[in-house]
PDB file of N, CA and C in Angstrom:
ATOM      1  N   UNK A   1      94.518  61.268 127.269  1.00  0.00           N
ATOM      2  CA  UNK A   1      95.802  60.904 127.839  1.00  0.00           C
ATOM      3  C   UNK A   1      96.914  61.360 126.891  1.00  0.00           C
ATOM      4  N   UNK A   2      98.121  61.951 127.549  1.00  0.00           N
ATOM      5  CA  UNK A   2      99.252  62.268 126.812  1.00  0.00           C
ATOM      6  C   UNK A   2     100.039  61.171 126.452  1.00  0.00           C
ATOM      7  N   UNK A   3     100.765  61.210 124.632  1.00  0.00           N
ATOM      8  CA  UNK A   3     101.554  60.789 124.791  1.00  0.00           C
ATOM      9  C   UNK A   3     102.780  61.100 125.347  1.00  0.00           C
ATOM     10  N   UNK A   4     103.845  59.957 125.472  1.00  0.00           N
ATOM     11  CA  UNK A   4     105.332  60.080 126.146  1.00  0.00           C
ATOM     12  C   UNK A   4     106.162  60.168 125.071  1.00  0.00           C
ATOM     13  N   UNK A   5     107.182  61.167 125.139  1.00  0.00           N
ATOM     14  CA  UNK A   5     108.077  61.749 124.278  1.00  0.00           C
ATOM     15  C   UNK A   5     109.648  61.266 125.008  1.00  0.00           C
ATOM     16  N   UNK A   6     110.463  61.309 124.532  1.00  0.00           N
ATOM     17  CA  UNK A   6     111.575  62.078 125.298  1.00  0.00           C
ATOM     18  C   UNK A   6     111.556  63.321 124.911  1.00  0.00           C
ATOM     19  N   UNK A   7     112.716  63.855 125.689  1.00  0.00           N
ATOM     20  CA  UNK A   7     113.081  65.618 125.556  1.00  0.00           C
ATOM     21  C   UNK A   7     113.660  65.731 124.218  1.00  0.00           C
ATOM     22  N   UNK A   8     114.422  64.774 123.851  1.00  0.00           N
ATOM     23  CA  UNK A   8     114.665  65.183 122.183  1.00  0.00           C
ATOM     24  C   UNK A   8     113.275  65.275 121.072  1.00  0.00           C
ATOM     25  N   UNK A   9     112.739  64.440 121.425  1.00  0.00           N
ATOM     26  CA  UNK A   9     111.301  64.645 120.676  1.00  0.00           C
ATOM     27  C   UNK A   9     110.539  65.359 120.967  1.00  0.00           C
ATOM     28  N   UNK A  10     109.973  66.178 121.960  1.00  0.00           N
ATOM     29  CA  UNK A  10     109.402  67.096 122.566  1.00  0.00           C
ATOM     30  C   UNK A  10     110.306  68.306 122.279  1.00  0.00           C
ATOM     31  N   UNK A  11     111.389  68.478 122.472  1.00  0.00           N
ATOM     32  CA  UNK A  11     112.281  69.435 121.597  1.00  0.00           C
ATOM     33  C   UNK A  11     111.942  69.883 119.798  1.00  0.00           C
ATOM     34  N   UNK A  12     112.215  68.687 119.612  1.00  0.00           N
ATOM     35  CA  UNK A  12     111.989  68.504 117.594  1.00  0.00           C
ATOM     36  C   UNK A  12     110.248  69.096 117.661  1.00  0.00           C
ATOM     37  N   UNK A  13     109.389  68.238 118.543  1.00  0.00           N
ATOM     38  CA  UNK A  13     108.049  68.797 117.850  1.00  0.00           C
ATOM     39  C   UNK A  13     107.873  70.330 117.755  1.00  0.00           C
ATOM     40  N   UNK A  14     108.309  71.219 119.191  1.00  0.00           N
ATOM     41  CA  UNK A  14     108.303  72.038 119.552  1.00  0.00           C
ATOM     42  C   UNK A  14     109.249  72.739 118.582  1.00  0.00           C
ATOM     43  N   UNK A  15     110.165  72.769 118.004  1.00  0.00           N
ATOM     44  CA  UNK A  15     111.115  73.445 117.382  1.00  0.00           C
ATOM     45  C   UNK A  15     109.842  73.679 115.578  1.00  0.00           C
ATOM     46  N   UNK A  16     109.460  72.111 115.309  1.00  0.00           N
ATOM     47  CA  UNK A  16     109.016  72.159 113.948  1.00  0.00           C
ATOM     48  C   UNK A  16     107.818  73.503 114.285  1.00  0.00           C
ATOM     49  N   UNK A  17     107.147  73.004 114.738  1.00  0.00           N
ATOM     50  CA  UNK A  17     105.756  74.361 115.115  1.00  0.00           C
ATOM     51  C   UNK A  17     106.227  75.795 114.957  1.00  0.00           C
ATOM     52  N   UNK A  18     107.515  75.911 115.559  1.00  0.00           N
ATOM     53  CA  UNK A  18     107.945  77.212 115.815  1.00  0.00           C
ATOM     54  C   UNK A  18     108.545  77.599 114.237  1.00  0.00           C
ATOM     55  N   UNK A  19     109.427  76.449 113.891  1.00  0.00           N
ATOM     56  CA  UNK A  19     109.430  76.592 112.649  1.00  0.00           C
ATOM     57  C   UNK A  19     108.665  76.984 111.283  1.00  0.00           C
ATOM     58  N   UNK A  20     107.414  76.216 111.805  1.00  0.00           N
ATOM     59  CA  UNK A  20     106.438  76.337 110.410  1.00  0.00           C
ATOM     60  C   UNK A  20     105.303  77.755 111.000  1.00  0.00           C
ATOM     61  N   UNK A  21     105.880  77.934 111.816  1.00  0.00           N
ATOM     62  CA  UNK A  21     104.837  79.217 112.642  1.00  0.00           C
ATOM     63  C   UNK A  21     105.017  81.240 111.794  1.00  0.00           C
ATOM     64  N   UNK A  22     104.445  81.262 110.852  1.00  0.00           N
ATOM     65  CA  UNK A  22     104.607  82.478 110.251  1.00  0.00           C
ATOM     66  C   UNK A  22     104.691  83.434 110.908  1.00  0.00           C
ATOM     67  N   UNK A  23     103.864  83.768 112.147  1.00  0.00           N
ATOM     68  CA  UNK A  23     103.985  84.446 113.109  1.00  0.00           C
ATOM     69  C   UNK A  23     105.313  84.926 114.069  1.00  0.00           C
ATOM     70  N   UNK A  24     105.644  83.600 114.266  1.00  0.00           N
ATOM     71  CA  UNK A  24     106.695  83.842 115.008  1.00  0.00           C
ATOM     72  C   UNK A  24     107.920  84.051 114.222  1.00  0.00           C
ATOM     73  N   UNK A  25     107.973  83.634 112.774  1.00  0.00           N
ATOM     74  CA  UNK A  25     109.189  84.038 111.965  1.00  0.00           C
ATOM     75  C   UNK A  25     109.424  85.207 111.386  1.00  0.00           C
ATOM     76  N   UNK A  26     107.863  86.163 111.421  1.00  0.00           N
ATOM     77  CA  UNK A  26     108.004  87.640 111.256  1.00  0.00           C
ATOM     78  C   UNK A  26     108.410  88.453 111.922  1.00  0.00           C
ATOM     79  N   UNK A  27     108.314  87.995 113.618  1.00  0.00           N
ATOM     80  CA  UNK A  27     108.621  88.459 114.889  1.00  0.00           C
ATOM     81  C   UNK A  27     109.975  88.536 114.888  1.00  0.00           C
ATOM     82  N   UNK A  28     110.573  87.965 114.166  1.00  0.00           N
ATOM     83  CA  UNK A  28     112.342  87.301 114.814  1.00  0.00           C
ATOM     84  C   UNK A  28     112.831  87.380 113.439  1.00  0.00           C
ATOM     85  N   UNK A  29     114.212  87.962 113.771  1.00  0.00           N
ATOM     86  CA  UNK A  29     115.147  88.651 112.835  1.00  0.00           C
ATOM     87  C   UNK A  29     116.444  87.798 112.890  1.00  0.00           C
ATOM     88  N   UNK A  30     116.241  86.233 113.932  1.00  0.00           N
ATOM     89  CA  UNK A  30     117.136  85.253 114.090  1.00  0.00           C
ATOM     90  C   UNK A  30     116.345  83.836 113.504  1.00  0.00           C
ATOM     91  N   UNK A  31     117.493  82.891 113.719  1.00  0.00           N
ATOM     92  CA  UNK A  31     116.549  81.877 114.122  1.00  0.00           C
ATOM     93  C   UNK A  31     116.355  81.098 115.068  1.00  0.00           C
ATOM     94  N   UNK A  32     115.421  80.853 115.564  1.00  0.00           N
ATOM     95  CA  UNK A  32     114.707  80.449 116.755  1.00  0.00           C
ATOM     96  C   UNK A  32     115.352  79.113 117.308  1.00  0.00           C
ATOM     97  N   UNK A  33     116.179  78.678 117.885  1.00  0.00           N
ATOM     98  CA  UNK A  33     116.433  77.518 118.488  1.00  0.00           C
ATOM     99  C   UNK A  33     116.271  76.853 119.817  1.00  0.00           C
ATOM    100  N   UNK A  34     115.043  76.397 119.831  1.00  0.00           N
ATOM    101  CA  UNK A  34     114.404  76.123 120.994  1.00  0.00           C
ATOM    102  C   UNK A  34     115.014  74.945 121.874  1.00  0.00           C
ATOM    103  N   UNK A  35     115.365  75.454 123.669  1.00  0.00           N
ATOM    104  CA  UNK A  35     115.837  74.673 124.166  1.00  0.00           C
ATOM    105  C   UNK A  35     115.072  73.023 124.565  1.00  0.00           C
ATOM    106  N   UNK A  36     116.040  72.200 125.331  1.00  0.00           N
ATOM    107  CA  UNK A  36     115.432  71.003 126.120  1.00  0.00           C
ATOM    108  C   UNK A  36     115.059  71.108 126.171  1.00  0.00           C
ATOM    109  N   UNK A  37     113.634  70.796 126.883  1.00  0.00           N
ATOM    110  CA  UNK A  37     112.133  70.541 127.992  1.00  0.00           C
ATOM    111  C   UNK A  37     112.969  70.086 129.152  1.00  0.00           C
ATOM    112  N   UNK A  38     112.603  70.492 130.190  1.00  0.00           N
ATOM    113  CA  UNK A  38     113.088  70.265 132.126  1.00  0.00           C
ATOM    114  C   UNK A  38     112.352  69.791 132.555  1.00  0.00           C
ATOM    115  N   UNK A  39     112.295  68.645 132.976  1.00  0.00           N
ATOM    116  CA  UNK A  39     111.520  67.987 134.068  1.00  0.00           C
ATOM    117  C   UNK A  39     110.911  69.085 135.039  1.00  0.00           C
ATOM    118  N   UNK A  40     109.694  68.948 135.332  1.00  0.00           N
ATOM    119  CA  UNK A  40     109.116  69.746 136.457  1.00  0.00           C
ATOM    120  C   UNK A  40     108.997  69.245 137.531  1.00  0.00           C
ATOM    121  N   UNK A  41     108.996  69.354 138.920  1.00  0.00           N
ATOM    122  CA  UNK A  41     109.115  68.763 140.620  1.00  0.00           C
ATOM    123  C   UNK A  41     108.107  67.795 140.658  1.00  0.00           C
ATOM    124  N   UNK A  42     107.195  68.820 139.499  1.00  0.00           N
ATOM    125  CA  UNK A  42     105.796  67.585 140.135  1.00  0.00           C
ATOM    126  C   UNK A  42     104.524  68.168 138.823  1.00  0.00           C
ATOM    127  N   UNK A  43     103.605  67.309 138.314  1.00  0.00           N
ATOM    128  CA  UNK A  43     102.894  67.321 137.433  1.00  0.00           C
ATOM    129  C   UNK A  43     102.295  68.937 137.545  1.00  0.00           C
ATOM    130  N   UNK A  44     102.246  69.471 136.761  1.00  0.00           N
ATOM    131  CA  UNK A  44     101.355  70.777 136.485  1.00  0.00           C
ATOM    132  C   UNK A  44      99.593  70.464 137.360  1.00  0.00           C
ATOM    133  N   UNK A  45      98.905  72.123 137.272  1.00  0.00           N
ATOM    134  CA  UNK A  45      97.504  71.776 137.554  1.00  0.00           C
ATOM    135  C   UNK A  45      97.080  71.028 136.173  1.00  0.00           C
ATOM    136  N   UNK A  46      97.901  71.249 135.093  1.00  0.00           N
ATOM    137  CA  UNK A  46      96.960  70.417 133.999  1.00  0.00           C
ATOM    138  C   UNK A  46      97.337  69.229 133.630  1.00  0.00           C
ATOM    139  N   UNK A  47      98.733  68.255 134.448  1.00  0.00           N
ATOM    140  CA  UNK A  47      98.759  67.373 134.455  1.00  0.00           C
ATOM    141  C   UNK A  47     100.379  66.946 133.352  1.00  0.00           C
ATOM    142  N   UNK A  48     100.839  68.619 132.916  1.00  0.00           N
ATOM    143  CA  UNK A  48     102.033  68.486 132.306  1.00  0.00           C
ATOM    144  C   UNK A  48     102.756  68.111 133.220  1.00  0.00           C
ATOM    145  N   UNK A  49     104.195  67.634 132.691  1.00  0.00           N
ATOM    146  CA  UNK A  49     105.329  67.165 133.929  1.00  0.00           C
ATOM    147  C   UNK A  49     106.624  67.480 133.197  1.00  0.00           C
ATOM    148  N   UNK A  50     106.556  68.818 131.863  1.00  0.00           N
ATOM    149  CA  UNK A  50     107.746  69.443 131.917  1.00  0.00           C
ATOM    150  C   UNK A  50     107.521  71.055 131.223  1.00  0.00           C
ATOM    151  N   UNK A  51     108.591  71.270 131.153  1.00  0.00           N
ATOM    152  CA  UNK A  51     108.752  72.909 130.433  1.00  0.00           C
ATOM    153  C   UNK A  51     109.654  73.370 130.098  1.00  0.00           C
ATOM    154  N   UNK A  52     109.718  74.189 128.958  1.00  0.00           N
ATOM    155  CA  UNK A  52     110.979  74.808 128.188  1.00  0.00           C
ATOM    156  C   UNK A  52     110.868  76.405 128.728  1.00  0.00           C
ATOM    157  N   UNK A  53     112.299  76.504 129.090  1.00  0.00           N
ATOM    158  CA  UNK A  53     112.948  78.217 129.754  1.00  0.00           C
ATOM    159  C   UNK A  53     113.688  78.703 128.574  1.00  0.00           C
ATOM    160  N   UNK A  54     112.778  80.051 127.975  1.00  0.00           N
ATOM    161  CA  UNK A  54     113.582  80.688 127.200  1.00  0.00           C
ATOM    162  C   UNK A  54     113.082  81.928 127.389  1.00  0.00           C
ATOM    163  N   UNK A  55     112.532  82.597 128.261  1.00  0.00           N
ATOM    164  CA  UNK A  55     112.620  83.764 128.626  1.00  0.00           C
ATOM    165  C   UNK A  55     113.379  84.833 128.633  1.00  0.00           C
ATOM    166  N   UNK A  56     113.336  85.690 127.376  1.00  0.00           N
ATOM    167  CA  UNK A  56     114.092  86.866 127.926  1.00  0.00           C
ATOM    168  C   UNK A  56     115.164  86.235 126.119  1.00  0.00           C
ATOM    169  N   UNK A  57     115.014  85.437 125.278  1.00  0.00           N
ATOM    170  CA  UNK A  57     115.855  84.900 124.359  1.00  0.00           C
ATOM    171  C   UNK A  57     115.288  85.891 123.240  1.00  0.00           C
ATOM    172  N   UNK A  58     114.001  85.221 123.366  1.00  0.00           N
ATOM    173  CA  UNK A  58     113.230  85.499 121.553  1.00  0.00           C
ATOM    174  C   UNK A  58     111.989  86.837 121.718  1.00  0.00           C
ATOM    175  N   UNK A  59     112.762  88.075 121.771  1.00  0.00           N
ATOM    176  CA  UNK A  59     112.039  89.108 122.378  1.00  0.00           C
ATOM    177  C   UNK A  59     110.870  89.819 120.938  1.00  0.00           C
ATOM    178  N   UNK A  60     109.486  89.758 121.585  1.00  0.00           N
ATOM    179  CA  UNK A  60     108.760  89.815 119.848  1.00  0.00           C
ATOM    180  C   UNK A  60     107.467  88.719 119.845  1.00  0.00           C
ATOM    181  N   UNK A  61     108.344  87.383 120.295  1.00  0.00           N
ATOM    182  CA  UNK A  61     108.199  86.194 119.934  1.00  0.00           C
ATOM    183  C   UNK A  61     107.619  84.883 120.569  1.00  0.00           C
ATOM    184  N   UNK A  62     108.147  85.897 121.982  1.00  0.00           N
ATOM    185  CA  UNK A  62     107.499  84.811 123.296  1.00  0.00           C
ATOM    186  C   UNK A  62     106.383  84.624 123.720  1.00  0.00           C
ATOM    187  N   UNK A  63     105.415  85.208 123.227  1.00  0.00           N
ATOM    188  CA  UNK A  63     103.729  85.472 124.108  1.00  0.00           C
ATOM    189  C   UNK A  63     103.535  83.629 122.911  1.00  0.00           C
ATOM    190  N   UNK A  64     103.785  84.027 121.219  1.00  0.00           N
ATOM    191  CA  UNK A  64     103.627  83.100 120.490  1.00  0.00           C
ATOM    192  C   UNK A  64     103.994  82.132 120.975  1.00  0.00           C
ATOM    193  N   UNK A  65     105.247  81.687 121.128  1.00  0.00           N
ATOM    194  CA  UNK A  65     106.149  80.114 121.812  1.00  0.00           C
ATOM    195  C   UNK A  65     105.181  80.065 123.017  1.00  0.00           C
ATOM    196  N   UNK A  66     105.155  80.586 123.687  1.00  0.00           N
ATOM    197  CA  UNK A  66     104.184  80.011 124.663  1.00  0.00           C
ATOM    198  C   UNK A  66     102.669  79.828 124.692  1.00  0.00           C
ATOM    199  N   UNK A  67     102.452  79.884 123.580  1.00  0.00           N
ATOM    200  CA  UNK A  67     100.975  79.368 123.306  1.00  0.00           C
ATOM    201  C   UNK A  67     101.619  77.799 122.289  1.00  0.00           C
ATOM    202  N   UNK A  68     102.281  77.787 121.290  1.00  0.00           N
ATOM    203  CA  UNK A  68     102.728  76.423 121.178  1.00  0.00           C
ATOM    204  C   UNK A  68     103.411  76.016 121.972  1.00  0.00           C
ATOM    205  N   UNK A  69     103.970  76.036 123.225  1.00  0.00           N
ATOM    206  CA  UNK A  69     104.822  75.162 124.155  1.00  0.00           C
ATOM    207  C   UNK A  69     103.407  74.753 124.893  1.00  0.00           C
ATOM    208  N   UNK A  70     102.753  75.112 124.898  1.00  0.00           N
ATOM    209  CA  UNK A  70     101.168  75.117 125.478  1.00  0.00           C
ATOM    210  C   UNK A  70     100.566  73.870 124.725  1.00  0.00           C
ATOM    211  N   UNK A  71     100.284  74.040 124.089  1.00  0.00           N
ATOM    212  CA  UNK A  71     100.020  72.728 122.777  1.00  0.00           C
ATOM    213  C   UNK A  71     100.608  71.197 122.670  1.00  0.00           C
ATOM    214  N   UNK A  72     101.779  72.231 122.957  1.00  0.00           N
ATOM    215  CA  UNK A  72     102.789  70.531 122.506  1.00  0.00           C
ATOM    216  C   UNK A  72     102.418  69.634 124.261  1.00  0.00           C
ATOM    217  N   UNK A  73     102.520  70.669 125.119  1.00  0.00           N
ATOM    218  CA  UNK A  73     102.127  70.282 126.696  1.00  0.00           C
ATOM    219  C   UNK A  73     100.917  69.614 126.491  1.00  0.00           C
ATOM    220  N   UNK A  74     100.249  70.005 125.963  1.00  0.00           N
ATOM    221  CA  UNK A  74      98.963  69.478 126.337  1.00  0.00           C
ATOM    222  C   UNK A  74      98.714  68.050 125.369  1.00  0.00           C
ATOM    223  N   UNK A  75      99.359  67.997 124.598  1.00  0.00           N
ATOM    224  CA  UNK A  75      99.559  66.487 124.139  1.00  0.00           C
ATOM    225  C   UNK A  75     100.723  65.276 124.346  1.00  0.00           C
ATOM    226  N   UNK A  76     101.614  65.723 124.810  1.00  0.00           N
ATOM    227  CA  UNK A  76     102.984  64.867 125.077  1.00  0.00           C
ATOM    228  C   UNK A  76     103.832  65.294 127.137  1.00  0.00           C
ATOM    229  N   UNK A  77     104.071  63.877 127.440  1.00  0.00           N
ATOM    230  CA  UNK A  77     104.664  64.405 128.774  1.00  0.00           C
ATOM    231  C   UNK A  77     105.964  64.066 128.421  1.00  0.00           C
ATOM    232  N   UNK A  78     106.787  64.349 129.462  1.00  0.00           N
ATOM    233  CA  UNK A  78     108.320  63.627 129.342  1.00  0.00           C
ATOM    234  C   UNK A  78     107.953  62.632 129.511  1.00  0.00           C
ATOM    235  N   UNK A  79     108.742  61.319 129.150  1.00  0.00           N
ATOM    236  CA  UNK A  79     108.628  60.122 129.613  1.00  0.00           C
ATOM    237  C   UNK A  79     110.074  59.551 130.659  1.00  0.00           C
ATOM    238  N   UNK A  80     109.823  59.171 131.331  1.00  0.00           N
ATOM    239  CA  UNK A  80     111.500  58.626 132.240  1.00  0.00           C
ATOM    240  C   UNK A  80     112.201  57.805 131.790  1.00  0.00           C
ATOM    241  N   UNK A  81     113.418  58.145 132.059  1.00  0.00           N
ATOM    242  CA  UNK A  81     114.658  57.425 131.213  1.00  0.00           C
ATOM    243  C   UNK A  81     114.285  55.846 131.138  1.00  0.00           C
ATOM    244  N   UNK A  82     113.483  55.379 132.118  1.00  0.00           N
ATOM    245  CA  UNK A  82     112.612  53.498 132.037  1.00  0.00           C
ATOM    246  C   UNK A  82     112.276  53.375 130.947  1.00  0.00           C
ATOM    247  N   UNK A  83     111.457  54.332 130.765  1.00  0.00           N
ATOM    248  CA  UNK A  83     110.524  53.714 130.136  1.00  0.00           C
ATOM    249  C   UNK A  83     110.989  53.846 128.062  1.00  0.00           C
ATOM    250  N   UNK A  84     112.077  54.224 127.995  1.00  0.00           N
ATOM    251  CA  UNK A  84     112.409  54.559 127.114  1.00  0.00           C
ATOM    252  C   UNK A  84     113.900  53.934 126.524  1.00  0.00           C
ATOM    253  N   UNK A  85     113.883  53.026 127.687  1.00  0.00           N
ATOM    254  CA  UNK A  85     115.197  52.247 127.293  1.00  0.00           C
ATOM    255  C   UNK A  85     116.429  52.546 127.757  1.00  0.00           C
ATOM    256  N   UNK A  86     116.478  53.677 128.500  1.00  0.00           N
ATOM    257  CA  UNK A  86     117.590  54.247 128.715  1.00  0.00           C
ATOM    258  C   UNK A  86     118.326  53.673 129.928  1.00  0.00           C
ATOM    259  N   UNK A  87     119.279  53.726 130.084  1.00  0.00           N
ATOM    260  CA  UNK A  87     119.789  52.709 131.413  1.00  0.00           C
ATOM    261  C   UNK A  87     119.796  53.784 132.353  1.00  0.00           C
ATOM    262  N   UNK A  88     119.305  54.520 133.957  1.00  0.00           N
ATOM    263  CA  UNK A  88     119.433  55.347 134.721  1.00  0.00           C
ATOM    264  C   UNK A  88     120.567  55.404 135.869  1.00  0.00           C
TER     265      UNK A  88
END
């Protein structure tokens, strides 16, 4: 079972990986600032329920980010503004 993140934390995990990712910092001649996570319509076939759009940003770099946006998916979902305290 996944844990529940918000998008700021699912952001931060996703940013640190990319960060500490040698690979992807040889690739890129910037630095990498990875967007939100978006709610998705409806749970993935694997049971994710969001995703980060940066297509077409980090050219080099993207096959990598999307094997850790892959990762971080497969351990953390969004969680809803409920359940997290947030008033909706």
């Amino acid at each position: 079972m996944r844990d529940l993140a918000s998008g700021a934390e699912i952001q931060a995990m996703v940013q640190a990986r990319v960060d500490a990712d040698e690979a992807v910092q040889a690739a890129s001649d910037r630095k990498i600032i990875i967007p939100m996570p978006k709610p998705t319509a409806s749970e993935s076939a694997t049971g994710c329920n969001w995703t980060i759009h940066y297509l077409g940003q980090f050219p080099g770099c993207e096959t990598r980010i999307d094997d850790i946006v892959e990762i971080v998916q497969n351990e953390v979902n969004l969680a809803p503004p409920s359940l997290l305290g947030v008033a909706v």
